[in-house]
PDB file of N, CA and C in Angstrom:
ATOM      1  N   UNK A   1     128.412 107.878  67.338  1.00  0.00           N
ATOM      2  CA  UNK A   1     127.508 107.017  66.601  1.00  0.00           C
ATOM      3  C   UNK A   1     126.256 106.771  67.428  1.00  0.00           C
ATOM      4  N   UNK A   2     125.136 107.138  66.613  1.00  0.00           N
ATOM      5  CA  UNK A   2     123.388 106.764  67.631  1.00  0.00           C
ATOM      6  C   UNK A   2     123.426 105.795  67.597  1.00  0.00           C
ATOM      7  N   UNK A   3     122.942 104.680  68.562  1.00  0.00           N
ATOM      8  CA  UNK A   3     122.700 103.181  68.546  1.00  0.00           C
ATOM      9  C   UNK A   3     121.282 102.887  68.785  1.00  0.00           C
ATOM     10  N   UNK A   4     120.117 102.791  67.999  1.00  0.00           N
ATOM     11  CA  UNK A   4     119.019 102.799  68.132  1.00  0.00           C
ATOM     12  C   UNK A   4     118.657 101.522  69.372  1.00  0.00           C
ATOM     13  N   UNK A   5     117.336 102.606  70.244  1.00  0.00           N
ATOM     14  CA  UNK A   5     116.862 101.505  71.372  1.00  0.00           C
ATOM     15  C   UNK A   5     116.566  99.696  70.699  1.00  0.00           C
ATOM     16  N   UNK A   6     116.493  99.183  71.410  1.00  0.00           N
ATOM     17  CA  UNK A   6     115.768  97.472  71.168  1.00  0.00           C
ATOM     18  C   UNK A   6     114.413  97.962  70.163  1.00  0.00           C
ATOM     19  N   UNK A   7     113.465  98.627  70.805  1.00  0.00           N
ATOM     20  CA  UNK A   7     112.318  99.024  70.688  1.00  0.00           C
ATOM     21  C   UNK A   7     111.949  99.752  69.130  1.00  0.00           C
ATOM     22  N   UNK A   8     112.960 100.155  68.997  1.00  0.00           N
ATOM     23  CA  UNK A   8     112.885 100.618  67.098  1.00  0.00           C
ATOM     24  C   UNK A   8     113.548  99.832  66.265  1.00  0.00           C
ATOM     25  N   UNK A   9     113.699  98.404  67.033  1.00  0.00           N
ATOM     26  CA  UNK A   9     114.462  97.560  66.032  1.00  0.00           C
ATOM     27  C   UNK A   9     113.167  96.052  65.393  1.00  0.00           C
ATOM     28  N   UNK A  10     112.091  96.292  66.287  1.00  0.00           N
ATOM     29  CA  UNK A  10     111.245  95.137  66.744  1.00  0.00           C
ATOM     30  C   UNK A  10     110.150  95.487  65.580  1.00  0.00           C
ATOM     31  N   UNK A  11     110.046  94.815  65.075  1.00  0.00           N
ATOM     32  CA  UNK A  11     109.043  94.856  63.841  1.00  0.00           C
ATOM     33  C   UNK A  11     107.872  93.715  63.831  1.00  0.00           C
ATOM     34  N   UNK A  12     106.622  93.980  63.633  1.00  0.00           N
ATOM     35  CA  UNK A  12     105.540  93.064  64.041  1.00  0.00           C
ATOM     36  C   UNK A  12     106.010  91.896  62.385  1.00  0.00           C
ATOM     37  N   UNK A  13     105.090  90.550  63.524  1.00  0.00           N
ATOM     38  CA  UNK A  13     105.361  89.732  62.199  1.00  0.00           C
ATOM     39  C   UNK A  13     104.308  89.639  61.260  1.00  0.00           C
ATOM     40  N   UNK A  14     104.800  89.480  59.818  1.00  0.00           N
ATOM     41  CA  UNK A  14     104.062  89.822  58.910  1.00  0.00           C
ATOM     42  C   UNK A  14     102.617  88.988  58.734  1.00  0.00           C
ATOM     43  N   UNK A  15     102.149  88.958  57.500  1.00  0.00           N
ATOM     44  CA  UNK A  15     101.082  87.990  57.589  1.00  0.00           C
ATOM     45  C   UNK A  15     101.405  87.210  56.409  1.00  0.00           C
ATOM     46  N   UNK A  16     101.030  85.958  56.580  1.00  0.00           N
ATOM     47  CA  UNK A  16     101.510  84.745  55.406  1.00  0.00           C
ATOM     48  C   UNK A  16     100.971  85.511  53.675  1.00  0.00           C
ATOM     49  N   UNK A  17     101.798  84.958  53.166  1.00  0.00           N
ATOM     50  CA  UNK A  17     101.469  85.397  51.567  1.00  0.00           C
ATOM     51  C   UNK A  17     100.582  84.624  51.079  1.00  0.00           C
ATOM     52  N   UNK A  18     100.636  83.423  51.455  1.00  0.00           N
ATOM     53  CA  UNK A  18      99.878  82.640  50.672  1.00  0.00           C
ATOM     54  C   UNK A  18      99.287  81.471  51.973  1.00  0.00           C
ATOM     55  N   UNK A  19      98.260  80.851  52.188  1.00  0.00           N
ATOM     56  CA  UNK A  19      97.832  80.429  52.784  1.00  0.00           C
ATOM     57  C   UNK A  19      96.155  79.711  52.479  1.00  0.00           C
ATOM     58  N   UNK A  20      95.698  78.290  53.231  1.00  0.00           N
ATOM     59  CA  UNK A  20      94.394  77.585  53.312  1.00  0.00           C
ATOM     60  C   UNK A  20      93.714  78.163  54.255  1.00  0.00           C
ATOM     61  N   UNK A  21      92.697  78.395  53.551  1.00  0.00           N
ATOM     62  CA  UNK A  21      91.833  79.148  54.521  1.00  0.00           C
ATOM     63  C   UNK A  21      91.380  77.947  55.797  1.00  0.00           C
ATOM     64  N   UNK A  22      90.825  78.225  56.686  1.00  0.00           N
ATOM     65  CA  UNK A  22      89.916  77.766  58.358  1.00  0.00           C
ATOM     66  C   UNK A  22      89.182  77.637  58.684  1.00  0.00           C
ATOM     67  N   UNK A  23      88.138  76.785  59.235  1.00  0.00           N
ATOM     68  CA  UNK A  23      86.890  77.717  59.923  1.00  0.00           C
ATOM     69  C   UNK A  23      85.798  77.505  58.627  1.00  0.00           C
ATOM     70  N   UNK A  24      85.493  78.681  58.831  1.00  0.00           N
ATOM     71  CA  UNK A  24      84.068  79.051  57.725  1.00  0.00           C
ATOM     72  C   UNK A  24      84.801  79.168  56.599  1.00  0.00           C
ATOM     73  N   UNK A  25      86.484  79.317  56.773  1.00  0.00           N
ATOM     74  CA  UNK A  25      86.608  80.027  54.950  1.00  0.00           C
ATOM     75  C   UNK A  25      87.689  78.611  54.799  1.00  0.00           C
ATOM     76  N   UNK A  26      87.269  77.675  55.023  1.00  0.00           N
ATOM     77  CA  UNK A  26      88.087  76.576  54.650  1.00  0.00           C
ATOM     78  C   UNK A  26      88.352  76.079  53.072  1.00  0.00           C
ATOM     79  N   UNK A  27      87.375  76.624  52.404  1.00  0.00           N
ATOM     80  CA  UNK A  27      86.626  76.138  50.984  1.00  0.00           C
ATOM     81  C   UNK A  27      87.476  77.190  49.775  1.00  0.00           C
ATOM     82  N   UNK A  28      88.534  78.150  50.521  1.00  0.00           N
ATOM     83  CA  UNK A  28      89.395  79.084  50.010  1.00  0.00           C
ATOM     84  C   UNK A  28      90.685  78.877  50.367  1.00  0.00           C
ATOM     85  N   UNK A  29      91.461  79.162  49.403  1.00  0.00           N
ATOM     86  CA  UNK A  29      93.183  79.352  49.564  1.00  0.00           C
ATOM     87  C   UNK A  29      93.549  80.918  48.762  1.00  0.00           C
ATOM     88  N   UNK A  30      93.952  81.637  49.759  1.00  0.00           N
ATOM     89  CA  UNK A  30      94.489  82.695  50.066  1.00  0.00           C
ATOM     90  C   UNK A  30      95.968  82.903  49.261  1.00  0.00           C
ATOM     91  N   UNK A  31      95.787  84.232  48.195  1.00  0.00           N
ATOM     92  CA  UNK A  31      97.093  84.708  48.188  1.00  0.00           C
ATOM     93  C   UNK A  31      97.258  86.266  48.443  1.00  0.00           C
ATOM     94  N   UNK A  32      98.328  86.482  48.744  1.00  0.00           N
ATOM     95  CA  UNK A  32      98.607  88.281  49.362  1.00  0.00           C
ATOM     96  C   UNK A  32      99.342  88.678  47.627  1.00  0.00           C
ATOM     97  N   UNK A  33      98.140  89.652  47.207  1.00  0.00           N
ATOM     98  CA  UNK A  33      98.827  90.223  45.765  1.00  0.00           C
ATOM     99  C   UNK A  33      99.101  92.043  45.539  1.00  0.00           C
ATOM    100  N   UNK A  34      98.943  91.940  46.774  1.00  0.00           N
ATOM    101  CA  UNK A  34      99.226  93.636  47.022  1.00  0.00           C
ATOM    102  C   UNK A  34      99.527  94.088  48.541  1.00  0.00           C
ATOM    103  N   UNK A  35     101.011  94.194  49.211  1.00  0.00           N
ATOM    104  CA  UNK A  35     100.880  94.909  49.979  1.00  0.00           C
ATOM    105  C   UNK A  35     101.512  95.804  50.067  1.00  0.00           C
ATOM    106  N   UNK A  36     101.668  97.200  50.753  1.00  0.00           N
ATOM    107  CA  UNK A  36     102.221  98.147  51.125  1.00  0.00           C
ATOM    108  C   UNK A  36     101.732  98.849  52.621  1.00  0.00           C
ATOM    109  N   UNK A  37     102.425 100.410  52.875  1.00  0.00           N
ATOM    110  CA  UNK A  37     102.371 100.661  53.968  1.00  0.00           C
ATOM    111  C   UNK A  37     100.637 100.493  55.100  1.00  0.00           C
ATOM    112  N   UNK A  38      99.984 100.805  53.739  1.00  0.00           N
ATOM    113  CA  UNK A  38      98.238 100.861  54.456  1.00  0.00           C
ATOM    114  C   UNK A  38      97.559  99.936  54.290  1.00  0.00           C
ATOM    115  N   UNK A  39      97.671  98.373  53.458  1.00  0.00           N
ATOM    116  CA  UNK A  39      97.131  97.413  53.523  1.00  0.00           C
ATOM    117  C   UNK A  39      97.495  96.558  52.576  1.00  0.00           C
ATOM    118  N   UNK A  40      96.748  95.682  52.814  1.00  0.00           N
ATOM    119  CA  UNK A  40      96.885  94.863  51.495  1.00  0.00           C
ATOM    120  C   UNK A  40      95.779  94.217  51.124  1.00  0.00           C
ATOM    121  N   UNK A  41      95.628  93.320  50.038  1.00  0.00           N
ATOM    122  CA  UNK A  41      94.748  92.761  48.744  1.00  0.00           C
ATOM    123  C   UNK A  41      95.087  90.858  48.903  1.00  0.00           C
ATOM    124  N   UNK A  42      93.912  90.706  49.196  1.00  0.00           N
ATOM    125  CA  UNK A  42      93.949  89.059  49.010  1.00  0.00           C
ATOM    126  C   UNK A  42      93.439  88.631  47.933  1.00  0.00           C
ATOM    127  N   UNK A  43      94.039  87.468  46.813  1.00  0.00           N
ATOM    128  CA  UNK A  43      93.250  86.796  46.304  1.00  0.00           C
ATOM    129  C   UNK A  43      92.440  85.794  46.640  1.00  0.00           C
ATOM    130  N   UNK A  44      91.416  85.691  46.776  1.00  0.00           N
ATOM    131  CA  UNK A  44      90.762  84.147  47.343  1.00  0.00           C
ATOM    132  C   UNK A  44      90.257  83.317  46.459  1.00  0.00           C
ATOM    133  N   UNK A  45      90.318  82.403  45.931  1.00  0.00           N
ATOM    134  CA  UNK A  45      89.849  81.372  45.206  1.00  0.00           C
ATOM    135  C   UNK A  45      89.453  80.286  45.545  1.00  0.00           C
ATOM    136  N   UNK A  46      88.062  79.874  45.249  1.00  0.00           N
ATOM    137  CA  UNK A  46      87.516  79.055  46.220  1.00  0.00           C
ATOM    138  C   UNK A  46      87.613  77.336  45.445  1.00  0.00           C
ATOM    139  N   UNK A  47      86.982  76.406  45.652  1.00  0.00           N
ATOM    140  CA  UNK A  47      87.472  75.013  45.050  1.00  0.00           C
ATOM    141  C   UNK A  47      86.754  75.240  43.367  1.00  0.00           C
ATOM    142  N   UNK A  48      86.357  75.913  42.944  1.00  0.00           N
ATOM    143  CA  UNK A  48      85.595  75.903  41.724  1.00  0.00           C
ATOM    144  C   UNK A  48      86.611  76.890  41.012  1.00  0.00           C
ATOM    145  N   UNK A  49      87.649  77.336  41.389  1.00  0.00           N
ATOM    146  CA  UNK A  49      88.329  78.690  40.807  1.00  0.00           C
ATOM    147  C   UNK A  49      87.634  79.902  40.749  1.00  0.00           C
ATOM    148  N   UNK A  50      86.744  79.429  41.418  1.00  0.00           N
ATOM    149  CA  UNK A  50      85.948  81.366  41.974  1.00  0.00           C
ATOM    150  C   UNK A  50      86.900  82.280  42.363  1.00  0.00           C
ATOM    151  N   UNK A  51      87.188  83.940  41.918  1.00  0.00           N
ATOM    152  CA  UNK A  51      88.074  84.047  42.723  1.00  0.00           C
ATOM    153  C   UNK A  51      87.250  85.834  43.145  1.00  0.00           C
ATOM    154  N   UNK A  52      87.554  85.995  44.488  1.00  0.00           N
ATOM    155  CA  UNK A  52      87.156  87.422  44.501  1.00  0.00           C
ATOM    156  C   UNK A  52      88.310  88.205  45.256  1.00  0.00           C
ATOM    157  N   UNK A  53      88.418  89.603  46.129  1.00  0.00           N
ATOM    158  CA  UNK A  53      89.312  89.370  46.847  1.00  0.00           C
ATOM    159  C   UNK A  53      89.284  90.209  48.056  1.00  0.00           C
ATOM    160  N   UNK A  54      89.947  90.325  49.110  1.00  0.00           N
ATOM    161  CA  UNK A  54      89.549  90.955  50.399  1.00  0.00           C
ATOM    162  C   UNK A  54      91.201  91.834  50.524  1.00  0.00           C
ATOM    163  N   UNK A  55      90.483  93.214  50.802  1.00  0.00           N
ATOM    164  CA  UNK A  55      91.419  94.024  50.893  1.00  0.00           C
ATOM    165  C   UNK A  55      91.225  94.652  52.268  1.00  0.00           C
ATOM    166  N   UNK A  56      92.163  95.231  53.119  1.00  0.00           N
ATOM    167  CA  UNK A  56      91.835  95.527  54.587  1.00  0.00           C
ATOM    168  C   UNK A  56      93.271  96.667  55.056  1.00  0.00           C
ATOM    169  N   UNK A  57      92.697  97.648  56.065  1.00  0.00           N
ATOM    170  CA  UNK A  57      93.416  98.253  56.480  1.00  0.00           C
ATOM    171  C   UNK A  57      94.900  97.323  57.297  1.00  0.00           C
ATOM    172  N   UNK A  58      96.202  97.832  57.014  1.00  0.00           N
ATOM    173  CA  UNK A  58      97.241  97.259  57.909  1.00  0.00           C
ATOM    174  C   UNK A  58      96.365  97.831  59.345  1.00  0.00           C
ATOM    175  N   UNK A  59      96.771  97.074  59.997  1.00  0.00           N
ATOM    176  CA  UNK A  59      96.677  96.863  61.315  1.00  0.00           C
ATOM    177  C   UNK A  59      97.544  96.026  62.450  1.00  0.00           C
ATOM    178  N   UNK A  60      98.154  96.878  63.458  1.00  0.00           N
ATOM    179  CA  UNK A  60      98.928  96.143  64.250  1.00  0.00           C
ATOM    180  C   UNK A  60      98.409  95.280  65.796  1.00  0.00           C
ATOM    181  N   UNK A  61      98.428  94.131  66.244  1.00  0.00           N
ATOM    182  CA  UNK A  61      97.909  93.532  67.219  1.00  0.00           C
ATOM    183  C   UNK A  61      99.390  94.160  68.186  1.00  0.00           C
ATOM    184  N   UNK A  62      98.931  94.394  69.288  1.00  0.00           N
ATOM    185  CA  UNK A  62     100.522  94.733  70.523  1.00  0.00           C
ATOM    186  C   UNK A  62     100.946  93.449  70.807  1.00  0.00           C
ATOM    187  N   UNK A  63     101.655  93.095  71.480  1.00  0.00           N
ATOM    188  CA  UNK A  63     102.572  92.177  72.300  1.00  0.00           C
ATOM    189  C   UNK A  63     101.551  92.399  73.222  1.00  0.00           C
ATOM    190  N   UNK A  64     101.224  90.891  74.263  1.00  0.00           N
ATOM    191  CA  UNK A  64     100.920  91.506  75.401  1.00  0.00           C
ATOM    192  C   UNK A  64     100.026  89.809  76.350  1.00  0.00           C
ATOM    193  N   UNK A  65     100.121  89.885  77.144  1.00  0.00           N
ATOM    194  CA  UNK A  65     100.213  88.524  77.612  1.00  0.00           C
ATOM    195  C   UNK A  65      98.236  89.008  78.998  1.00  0.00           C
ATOM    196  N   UNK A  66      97.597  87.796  78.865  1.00  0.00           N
ATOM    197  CA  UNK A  66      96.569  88.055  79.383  1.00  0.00           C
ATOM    198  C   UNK A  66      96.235  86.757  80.134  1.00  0.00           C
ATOM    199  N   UNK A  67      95.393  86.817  80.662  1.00  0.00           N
ATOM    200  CA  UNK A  67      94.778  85.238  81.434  1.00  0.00           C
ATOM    201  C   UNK A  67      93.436  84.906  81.184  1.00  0.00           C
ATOM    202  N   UNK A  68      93.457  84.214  80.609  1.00  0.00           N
ATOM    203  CA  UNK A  68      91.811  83.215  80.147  1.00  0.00           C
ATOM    204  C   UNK A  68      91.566  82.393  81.166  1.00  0.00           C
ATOM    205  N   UNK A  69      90.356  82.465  81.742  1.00  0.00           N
ATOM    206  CA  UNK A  69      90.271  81.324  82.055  1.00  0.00           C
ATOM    207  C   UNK A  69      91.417  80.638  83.565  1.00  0.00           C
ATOM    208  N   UNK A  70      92.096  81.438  83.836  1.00  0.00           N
ATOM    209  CA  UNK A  70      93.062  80.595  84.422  1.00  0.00           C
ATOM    210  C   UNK A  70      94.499  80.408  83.746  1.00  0.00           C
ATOM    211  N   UNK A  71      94.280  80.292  82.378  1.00  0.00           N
ATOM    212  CA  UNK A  71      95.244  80.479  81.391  1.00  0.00           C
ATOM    213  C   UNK A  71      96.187  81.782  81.348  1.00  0.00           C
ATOM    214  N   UNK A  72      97.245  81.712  81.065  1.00  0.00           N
ATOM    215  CA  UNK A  72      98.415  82.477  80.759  1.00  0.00           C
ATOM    216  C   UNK A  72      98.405  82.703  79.330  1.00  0.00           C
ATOM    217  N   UNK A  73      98.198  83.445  78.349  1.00  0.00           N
ATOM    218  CA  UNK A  73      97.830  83.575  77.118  1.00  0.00           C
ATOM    219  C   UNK A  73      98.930  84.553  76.624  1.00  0.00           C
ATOM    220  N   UNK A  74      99.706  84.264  75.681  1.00  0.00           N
ATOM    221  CA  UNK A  74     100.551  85.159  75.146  1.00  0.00           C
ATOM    222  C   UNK A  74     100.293  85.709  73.808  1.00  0.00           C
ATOM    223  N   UNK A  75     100.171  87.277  73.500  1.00  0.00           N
ATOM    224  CA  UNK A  75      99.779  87.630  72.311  1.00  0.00           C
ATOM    225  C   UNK A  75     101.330  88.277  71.070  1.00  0.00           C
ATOM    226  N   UNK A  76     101.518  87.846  70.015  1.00  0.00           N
ATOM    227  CA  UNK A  76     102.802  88.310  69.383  1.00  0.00           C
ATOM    228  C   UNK A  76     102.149  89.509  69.120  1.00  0.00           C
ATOM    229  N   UNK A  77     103.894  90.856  69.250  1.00  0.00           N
ATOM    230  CA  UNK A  77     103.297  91.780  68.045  1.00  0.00           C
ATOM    231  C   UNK A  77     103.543  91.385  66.906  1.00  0.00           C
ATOM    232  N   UNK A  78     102.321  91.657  66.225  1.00  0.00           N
ATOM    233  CA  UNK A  78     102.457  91.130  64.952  1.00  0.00           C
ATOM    234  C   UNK A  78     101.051  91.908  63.727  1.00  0.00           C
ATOM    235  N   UNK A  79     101.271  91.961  62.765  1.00  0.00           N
ATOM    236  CA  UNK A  79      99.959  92.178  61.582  1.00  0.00           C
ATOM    237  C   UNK A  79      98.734  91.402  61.758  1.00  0.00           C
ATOM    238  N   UNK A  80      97.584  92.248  61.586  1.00  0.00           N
ATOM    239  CA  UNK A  80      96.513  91.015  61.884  1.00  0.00           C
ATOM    240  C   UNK A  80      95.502  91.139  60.535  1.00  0.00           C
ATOM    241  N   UNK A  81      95.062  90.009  60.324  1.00  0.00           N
ATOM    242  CA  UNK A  81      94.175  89.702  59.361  1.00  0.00           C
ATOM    243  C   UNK A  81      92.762  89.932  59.968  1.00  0.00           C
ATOM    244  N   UNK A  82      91.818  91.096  59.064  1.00  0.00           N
ATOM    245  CA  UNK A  82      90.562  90.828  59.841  1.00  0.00           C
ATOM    246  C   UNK A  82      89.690  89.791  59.999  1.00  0.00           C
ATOM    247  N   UNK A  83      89.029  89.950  61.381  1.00  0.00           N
ATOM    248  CA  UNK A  83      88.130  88.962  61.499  1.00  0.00           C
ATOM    249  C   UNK A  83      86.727  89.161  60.872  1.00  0.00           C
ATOM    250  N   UNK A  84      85.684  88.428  60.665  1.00  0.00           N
ATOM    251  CA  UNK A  84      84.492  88.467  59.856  1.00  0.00           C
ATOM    252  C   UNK A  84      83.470  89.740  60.299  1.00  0.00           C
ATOM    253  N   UNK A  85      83.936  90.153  61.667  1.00  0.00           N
ATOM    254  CA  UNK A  85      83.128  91.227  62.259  1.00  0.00           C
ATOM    255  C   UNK A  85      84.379  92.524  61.772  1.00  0.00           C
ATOM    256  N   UNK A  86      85.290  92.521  61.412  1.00  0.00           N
ATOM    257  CA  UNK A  86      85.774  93.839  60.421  1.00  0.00           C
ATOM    258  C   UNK A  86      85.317  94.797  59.272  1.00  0.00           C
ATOM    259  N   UNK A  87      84.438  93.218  58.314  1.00  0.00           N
ATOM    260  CA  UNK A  87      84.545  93.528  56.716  1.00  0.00           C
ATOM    261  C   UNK A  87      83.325  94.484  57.140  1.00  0.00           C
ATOM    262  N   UNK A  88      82.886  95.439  56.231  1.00  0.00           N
ATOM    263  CA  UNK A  88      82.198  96.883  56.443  1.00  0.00           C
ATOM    264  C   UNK A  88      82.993  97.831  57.165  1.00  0.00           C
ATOM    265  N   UNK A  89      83.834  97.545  58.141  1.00  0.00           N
ATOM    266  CA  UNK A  89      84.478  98.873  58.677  1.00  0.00           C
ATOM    267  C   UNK A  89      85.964  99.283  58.121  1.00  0.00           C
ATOM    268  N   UNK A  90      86.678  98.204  58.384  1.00  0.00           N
ATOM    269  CA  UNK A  90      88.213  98.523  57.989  1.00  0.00           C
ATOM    270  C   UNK A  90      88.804  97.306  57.371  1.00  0.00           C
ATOM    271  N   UNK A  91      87.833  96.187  56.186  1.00  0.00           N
ATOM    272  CA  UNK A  91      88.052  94.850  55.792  1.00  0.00           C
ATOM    273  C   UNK A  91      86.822  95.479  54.634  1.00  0.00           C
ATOM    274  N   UNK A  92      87.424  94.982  53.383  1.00  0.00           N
ATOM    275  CA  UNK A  92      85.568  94.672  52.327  1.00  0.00           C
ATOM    276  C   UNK A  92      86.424  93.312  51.339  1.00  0.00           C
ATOM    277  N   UNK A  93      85.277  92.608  51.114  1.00  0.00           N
ATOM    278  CA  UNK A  93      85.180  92.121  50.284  1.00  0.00           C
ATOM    279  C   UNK A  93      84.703  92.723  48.868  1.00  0.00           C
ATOM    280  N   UNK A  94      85.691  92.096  47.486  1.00  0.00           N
ATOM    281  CA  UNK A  94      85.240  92.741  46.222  1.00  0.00           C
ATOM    282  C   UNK A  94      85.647  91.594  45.199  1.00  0.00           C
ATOM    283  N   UNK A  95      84.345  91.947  43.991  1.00  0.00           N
ATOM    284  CA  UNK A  95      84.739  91.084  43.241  1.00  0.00           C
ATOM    285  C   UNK A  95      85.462  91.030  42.007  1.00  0.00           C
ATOM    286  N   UNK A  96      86.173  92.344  42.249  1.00  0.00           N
ATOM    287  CA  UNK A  96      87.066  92.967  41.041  1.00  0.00           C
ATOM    288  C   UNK A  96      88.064  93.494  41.678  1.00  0.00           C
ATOM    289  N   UNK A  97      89.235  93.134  41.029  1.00  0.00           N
ATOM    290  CA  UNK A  97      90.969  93.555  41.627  1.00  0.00           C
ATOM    291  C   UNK A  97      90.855  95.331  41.262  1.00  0.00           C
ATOM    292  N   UNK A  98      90.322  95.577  40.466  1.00  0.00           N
ATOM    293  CA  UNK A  98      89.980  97.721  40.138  1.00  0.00           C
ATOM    294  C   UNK A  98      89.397  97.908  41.909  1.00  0.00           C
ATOM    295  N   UNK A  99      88.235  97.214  41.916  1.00  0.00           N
ATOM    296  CA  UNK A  99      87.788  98.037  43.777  1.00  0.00           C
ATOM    297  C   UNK A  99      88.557  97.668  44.368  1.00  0.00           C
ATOM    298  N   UNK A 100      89.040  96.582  44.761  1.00  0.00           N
ATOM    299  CA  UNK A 100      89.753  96.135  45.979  1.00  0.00           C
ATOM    300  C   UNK A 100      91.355  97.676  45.796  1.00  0.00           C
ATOM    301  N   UNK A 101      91.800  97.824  44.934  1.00  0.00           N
ATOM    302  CA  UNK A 101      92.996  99.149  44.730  1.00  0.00           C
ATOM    303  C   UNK A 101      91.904 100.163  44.842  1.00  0.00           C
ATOM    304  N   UNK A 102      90.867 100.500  44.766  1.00  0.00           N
ATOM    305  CA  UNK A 102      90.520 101.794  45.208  1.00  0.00           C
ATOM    306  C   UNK A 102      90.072 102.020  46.740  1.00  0.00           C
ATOM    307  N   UNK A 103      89.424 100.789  47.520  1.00  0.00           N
ATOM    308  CA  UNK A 103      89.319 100.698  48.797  1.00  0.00           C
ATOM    309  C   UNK A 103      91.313 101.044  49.200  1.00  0.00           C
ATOM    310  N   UNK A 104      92.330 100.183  48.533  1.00  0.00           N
ATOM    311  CA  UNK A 104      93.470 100.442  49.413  1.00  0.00           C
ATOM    312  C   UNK A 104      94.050 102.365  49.216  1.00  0.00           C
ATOM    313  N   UNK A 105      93.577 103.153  48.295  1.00  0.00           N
ATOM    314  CA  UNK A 105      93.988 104.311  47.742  1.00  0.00           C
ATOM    315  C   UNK A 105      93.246 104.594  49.165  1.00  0.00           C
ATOM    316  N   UNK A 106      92.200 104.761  48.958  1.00  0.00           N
ATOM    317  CA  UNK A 106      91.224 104.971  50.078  1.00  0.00           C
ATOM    318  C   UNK A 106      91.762 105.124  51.555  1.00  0.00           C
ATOM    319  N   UNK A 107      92.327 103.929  51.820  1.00  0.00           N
ATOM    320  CA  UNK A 107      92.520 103.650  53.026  1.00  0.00           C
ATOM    321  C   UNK A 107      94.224 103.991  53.333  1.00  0.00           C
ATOM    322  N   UNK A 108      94.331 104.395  52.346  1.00  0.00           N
ATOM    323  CA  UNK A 108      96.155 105.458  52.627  1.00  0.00           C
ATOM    324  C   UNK A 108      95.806 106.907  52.859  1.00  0.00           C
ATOM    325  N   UNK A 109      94.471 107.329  52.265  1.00  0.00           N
ATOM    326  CA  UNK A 109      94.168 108.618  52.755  1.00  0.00           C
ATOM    327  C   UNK A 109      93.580 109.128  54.251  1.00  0.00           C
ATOM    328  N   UNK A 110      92.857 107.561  54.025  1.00  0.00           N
ATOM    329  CA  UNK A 110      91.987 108.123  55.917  1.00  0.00           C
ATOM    330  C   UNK A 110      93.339 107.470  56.616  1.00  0.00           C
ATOM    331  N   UNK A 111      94.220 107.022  56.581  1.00  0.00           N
ATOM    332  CA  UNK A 111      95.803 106.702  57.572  1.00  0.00           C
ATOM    333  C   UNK A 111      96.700 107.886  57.738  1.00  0.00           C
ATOM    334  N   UNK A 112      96.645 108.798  56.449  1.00  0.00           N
ATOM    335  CA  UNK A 112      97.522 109.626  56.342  1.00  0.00           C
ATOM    336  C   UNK A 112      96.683 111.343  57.337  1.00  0.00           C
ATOM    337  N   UNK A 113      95.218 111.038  57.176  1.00  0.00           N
ATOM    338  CA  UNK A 113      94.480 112.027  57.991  1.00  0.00           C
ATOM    339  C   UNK A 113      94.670 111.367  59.358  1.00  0.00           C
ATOM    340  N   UNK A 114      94.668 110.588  59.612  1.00  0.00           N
ATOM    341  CA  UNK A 114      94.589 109.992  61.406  1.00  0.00           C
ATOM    342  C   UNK A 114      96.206 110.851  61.349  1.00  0.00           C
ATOM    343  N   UNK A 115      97.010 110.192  60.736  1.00  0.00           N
ATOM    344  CA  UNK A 115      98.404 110.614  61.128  1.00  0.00           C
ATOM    345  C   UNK A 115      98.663 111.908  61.205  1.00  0.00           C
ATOM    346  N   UNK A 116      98.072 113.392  60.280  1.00  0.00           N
ATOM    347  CA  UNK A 116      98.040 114.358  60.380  1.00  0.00           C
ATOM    348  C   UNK A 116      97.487 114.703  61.848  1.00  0.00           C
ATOM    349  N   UNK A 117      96.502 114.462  62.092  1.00  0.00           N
ATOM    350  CA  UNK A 117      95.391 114.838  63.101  1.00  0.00           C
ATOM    351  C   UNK A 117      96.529 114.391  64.752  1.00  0.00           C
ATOM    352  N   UNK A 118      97.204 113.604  64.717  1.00  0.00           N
ATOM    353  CA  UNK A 118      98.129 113.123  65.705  1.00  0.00           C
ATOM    354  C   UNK A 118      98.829 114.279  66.123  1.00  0.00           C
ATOM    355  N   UNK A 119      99.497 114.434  65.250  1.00  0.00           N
ATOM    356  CA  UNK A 119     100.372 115.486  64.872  1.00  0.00           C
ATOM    357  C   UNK A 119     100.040 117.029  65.359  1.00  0.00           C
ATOM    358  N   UNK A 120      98.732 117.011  64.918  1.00  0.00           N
ATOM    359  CA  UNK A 120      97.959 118.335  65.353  1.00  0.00           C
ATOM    360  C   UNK A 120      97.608 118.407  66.585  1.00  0.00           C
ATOM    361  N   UNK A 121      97.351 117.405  67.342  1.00  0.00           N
ATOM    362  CA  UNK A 121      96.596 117.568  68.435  1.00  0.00           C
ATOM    363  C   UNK A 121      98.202 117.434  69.987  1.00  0.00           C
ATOM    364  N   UNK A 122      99.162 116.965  69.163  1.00  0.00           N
ATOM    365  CA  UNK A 122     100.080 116.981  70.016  1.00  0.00           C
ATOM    366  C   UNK A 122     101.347 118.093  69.850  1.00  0.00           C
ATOM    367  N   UNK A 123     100.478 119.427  69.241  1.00  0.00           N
ATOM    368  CA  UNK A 123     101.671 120.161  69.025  1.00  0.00           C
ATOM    369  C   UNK A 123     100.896 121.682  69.630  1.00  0.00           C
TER     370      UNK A 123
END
């Protein structure tokens, strides 16, 4: 019987489904209405029932512990939500649930070419 390492058992933690936005996007509450292997689809709705939505490549943050400052800083592995310096590269904002699914079609194809290209270059 194979007994898989620790290391293929460890799965990053996900990102909240539903959530108040922070910060600059305080004025929004967040729901997750699409995810799968290459990203997912936020609804955002702002206090007026505005709603648009932000779709973004999955992306994994590592485990990994650093020092700020003097500080001991510990990072989870885990899924990360982009930050405001993402949207244009691998994050867009849209104001129709049709784009936000064609950015994610999109972004299963340029994942599935990185992953080919891996493949190629290590064989």
């Amino acid at each position: 019987m194979n007994i898989p390492n620790n290391k293929e058992l460890i799965l990053p933690i996900e990102l909240e489904t539903e959530f108040e936005g922070k910060g600059q996007m305080s004025n929004f509450y967040f729901k997750q209405i699409v995810k799968n292997d290459f990203g997912y689809i936020y609804e955002l709705t702002d206090k007026f029932g505005n709603i648009h939505y932000e779709v973004f490549e999955r992306r994994e943050q590592k485990e990994s512990d650093i020092e700020i400052a003097g500080q001991k800083v510990h990072y989870d592995f885990k899924i990360m939500y982009p930050s405001m310096n993402a949207f244009g590269d691998w994050a867009y904002s849209c104001t129709s649930l049709d784009k936000a699914k064609t950015y994610l079609i999109e972004f299963e194809k340029i994942i599935n070419s990185r992953e080919i290209n891996k493949i190629l270059k290590n064989s």
